[in-house]
N, C-alpha and C. Protein backbone atom coordinates (compact mmCIF):
# COMPACT_ATOMS: atom_id res chain seq x y z
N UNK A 1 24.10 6.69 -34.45
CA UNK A 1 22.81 6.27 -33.91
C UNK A 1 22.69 6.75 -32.47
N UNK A 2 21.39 7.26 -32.03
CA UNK A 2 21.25 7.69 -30.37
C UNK A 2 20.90 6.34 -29.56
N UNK A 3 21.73 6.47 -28.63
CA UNK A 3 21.45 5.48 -27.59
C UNK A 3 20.28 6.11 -26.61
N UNK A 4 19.27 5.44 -26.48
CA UNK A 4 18.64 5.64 -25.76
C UNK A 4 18.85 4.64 -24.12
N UNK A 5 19.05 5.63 -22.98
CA UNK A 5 19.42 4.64 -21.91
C UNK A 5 18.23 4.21 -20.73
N UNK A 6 17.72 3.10 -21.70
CA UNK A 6 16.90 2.23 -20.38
C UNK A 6 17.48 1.81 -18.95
N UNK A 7 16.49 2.69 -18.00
CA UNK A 7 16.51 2.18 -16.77
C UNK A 7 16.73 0.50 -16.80
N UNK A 8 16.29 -0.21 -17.30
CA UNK A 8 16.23 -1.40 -17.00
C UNK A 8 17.00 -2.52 -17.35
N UNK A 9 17.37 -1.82 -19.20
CA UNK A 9 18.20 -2.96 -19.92
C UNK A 9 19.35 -1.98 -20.40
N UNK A 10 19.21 -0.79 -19.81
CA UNK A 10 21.07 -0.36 -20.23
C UNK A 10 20.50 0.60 -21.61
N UNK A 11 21.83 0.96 -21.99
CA UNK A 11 21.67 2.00 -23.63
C UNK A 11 21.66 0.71 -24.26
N UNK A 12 20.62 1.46 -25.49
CA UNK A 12 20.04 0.63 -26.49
C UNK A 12 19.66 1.63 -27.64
N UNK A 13 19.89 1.14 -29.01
CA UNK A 13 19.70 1.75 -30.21
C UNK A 13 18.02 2.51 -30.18
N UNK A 14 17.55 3.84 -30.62
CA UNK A 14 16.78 4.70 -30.41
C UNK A 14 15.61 3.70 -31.36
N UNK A 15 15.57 3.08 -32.28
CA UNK A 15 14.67 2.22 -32.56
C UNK A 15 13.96 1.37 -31.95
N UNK A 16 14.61 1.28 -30.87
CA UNK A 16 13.92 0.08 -29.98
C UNK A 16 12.74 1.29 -29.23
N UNK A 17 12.65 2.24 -29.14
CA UNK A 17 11.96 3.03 -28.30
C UNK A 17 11.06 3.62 -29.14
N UNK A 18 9.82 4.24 -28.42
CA UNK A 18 8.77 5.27 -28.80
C UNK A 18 8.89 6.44 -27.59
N UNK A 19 8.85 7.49 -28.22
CA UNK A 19 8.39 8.60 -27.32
C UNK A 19 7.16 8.79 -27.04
N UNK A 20 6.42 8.90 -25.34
CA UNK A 20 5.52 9.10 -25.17
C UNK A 20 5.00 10.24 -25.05
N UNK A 21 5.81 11.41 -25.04
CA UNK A 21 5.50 13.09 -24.47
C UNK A 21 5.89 13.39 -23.37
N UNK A 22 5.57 14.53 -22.97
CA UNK A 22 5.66 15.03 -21.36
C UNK A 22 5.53 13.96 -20.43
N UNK A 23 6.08 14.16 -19.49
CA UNK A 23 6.29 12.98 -18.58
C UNK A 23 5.55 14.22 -17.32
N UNK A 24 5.14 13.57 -16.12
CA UNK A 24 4.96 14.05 -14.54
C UNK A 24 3.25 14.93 -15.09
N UNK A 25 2.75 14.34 -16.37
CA UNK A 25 1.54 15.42 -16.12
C UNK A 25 0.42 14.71 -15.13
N UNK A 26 0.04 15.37 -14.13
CA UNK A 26 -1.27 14.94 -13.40
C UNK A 26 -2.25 14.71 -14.15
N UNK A 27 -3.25 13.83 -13.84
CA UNK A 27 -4.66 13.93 -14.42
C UNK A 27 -5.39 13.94 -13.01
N UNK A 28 -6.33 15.21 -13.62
CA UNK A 28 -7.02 15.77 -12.96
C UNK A 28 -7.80 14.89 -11.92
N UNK A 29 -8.02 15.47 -10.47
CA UNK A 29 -9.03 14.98 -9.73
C UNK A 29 -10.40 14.46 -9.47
N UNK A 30 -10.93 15.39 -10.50
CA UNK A 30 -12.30 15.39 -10.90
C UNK A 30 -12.71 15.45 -12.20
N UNK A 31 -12.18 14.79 -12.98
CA UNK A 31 -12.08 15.18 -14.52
C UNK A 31 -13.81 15.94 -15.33
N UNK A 32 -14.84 15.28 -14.98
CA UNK A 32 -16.04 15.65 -14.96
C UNK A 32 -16.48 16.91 -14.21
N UNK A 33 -15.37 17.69 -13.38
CA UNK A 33 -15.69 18.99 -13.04
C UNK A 33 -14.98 20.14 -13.92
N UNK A 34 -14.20 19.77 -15.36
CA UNK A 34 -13.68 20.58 -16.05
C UNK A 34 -14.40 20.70 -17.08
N UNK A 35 -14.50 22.31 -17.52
CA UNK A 35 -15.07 22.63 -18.96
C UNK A 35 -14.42 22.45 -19.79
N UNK A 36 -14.08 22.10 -21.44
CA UNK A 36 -14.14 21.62 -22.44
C UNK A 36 -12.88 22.42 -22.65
N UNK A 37 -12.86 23.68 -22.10
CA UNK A 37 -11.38 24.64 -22.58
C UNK A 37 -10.46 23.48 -21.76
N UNK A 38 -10.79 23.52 -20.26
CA UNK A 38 -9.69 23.20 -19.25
C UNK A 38 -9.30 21.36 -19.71
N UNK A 39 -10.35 20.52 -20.71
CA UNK A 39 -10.35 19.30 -20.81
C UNK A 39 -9.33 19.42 -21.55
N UNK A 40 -9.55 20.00 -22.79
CA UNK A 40 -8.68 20.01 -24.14
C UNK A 40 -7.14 20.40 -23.40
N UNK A 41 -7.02 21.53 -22.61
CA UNK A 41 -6.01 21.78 -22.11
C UNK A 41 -4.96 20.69 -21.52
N UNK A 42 -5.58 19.93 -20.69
CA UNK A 42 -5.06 19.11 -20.14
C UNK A 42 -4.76 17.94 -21.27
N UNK A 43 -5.29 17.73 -22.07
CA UNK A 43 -5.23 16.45 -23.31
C UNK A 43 -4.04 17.16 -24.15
N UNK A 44 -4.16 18.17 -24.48
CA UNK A 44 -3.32 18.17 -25.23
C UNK A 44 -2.08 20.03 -25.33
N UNK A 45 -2.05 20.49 -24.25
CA UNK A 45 -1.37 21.36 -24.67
C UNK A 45 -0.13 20.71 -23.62
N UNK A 46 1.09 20.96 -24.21
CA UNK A 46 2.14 19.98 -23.42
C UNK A 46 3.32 21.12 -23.89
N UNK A 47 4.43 21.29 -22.65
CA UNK A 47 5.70 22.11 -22.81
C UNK A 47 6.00 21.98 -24.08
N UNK A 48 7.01 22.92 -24.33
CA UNK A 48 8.72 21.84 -25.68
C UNK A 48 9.03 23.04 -24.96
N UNK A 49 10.00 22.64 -24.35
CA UNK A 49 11.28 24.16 -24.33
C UNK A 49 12.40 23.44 -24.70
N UNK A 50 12.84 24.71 -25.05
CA UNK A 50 14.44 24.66 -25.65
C UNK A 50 15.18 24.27 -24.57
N UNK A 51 15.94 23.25 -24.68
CA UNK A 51 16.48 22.80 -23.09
C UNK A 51 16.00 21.47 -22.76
N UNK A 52 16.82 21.32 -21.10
CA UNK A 52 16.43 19.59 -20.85
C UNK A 52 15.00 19.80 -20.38
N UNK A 53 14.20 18.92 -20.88
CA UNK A 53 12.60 18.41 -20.71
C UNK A 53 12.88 17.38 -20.47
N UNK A 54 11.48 16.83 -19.38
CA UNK A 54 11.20 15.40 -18.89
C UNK A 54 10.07 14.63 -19.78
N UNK A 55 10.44 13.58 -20.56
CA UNK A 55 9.88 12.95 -21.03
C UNK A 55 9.87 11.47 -20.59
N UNK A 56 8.73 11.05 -21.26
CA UNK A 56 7.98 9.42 -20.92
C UNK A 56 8.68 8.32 -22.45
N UNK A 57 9.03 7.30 -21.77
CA UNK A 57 9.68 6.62 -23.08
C UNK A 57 8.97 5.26 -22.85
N UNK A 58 8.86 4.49 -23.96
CA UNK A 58 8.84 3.16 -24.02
C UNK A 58 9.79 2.66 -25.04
N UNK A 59 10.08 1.17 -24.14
CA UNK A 59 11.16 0.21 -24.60
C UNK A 59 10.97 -1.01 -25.13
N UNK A 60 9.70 -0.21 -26.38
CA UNK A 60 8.47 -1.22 -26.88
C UNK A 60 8.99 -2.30 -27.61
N UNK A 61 10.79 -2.46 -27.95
CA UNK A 61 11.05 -3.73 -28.89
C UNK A 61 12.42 -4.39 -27.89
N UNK A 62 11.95 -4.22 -26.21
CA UNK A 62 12.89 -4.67 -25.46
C UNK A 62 12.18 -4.99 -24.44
N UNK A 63 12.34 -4.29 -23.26
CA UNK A 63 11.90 -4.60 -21.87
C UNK A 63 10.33 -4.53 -22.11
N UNK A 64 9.44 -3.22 -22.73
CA UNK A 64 8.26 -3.53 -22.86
C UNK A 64 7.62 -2.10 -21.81
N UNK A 65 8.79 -2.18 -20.88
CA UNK A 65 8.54 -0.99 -19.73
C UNK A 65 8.50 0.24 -19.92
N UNK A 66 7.92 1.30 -19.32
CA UNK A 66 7.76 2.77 -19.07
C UNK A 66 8.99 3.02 -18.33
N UNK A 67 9.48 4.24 -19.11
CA UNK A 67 10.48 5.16 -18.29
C UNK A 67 10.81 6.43 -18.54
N UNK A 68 10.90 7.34 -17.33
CA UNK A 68 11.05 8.53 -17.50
C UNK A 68 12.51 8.86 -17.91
N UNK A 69 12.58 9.96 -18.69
CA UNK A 69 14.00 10.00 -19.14
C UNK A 69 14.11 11.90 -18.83
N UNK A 70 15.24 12.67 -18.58
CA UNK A 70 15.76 13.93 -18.66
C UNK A 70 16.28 14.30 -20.39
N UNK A 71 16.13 14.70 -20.72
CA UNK A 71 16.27 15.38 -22.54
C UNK A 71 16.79 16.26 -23.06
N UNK A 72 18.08 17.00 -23.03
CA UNK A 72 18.31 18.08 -23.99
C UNK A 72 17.45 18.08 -25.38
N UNK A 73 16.90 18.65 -25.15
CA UNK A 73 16.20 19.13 -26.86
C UNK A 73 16.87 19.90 -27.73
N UNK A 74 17.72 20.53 -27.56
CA UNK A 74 19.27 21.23 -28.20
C UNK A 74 19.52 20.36 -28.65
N UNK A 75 20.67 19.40 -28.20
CA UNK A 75 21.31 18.44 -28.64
C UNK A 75 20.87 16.91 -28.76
N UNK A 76 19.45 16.69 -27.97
CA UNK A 76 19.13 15.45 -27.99
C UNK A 76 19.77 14.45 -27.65
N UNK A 77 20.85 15.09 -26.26
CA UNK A 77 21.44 14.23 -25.69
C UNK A 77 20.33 13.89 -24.46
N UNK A 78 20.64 12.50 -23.67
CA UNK A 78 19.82 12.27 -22.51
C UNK A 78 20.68 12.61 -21.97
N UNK A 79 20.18 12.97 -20.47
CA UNK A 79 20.71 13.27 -19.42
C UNK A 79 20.56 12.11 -18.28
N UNK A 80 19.83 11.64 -17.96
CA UNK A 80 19.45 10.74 -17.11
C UNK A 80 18.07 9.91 -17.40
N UNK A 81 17.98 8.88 -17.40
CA UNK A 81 16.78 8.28 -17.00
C UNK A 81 16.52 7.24 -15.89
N UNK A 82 15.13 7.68 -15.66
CA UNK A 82 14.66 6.88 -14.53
C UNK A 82 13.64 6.19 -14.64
N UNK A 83 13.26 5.36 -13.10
CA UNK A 83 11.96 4.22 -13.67
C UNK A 83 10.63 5.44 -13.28
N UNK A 84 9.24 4.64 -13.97
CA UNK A 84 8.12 5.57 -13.42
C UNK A 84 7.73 5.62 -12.22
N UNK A 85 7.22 6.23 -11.53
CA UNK A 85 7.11 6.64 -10.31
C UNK A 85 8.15 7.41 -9.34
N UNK A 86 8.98 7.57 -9.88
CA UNK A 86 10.22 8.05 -9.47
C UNK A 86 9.76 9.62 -9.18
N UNK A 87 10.99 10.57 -8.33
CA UNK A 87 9.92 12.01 -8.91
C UNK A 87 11.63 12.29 -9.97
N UNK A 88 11.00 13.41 -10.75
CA UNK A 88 12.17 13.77 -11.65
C UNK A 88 13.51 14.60 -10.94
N UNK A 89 14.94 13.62 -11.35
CA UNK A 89 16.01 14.44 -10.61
C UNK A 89 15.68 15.55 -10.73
N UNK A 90 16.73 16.56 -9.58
CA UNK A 90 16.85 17.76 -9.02
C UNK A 90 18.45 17.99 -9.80
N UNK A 91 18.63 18.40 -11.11
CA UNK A 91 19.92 18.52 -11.46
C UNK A 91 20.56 19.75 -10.91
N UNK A 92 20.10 20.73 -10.46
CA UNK A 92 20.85 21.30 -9.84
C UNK A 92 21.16 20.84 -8.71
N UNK A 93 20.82 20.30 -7.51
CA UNK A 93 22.01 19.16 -6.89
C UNK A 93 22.98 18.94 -6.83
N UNK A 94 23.07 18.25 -8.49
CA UNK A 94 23.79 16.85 -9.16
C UNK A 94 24.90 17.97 -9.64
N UNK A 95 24.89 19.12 -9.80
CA UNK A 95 25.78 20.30 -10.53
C UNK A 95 26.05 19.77 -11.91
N UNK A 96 24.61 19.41 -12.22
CA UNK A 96 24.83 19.54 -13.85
C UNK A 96 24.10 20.36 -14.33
N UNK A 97 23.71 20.50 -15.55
CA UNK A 97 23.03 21.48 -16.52
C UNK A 97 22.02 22.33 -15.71
């Protein structure tokens, strides 16, 4: 079973969670100054790369809370997670992946 590791309540069985998607996307400034290409764009075209991606989690059958998490999509190991508002680690830094 994948542990998913809440910022808040620790690793916890991947059932307790929902994936929300891409995590850090802006919404736009002026949303009513975008045409219908640039709307749709923003709604719905979102990364996947092969590799660690930042995604948005909820800990909808625990804490209840939002949290950003780091992702191998290879292996679907986590790498780190954090609370929202946070900005996303700098793993090169950290001299990991």
């Amino acid at each position: 079973m994948l542990l998913v590791p809440c910022p808040y309540c620790g690793p916890r069985p991947e059932v307790e969670f929902h994936c929300g998607g891409e995590a850090h996307i802006a919404r736009p400034a002026d949303p009513s100054a975008l045409d219908d290409a640039a709307w749709a764009e923003y709604l719905f075209i979102r990364k996947s790369p092969k590799g660690v991606h930042a995604e948005r989690w909820l800990h909808a059958h625990g804490c209840g809370r939002w949290f950003n998490a780091l992702r191998n999509t290879i292996s679907d190991a986590f790498i780190v997670s954090y609370e929202m508002g946070q900005p996303r680690p700098d793993l090169t830094r950290q001299g990991d992946k």
